[in-house]
C-alpha atoms as a PDB file:
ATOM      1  CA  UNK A   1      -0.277  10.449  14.208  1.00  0.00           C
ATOM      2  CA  UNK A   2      -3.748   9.180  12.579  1.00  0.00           C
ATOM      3  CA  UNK A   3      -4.520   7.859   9.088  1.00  0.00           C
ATOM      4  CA  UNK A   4      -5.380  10.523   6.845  1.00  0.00           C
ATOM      5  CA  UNK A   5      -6.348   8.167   4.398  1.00  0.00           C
ATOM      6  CA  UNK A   6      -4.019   9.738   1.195  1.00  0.00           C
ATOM      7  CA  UNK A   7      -3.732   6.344  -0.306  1.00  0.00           C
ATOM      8  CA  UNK A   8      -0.044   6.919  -0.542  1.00  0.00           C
ATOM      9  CA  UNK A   9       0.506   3.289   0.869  1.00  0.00           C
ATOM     10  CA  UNK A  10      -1.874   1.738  -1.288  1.00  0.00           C
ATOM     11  CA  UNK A  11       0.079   2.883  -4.187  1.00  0.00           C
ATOM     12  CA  UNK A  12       3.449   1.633  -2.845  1.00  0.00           C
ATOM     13  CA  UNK A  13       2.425  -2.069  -1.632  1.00  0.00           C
ATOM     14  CA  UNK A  14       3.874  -4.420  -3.651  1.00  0.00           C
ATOM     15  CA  UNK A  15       0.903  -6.868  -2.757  1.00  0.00           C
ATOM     16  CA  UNK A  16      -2.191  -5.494  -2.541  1.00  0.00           C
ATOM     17  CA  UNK A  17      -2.528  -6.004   0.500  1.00  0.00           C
ATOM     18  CA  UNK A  18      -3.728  -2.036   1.703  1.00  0.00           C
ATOM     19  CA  UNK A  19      -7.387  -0.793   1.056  1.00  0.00           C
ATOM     20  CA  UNK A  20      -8.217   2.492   2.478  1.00  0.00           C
ATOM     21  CA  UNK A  21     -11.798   2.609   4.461  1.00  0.00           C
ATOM     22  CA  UNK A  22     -11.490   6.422   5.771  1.00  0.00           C
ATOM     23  CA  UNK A  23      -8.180   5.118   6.751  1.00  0.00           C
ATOM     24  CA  UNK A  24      -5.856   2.234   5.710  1.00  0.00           C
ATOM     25  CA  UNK A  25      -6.845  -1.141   6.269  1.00  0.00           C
ATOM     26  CA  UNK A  26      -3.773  -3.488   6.156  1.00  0.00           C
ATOM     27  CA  UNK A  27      -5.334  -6.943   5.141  1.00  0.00           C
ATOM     28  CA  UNK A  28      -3.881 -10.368   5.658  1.00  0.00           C
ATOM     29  CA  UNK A  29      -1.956 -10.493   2.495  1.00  0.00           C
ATOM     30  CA  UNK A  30       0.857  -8.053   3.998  1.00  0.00           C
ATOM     31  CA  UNK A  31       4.734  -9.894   4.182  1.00  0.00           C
ATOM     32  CA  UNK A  32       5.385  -6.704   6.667  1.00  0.00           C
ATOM     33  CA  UNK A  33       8.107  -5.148   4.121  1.00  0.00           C
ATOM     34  CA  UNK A  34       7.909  -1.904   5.450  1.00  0.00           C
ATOM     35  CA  UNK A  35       7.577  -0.430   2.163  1.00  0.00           C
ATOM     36  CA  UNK A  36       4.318   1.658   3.324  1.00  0.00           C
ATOM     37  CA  UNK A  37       5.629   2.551   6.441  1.00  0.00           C
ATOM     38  CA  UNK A  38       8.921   4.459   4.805  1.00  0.00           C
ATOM     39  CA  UNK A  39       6.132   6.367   2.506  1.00  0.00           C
ATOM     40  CA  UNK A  40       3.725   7.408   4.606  1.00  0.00           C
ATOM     41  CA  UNK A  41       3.713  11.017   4.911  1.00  0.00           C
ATOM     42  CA  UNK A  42       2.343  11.258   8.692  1.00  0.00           C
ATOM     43  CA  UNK A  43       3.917   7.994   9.705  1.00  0.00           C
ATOM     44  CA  UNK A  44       1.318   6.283  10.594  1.00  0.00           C
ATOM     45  CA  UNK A  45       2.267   2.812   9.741  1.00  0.00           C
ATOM     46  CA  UNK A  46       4.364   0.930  12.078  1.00  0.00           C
ATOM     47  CA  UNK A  47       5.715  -2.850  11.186  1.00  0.00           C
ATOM     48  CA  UNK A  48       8.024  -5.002  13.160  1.00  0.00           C
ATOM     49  CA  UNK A  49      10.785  -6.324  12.164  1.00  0.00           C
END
């Protein structure tokens, strides 16, 4: 599913590294912890591990 742009992730990133645009932007300051991925409530957000 799409970004709906909640913000939920944003809230949750330990580093700032989220802005949301209309949708979430992950920036270059992400370690790829996952964290946003387990909150986002239309799972959206996919990181590899």
């Amino acid at each position: 599913m799409d970004c709906v742009g909640c913000g939920q992730c944003v809230i949750v990133c330990e580093t700032d590294a989220i802005k949301v645009k209309g949708r979430a932007v992950i920036t270059g300051d992400c370690i790829e912890c996952g964290v946003c991925a387990r909150y986002c409530p239309v799972k959206a957000i996919e990181v590899s591990v």
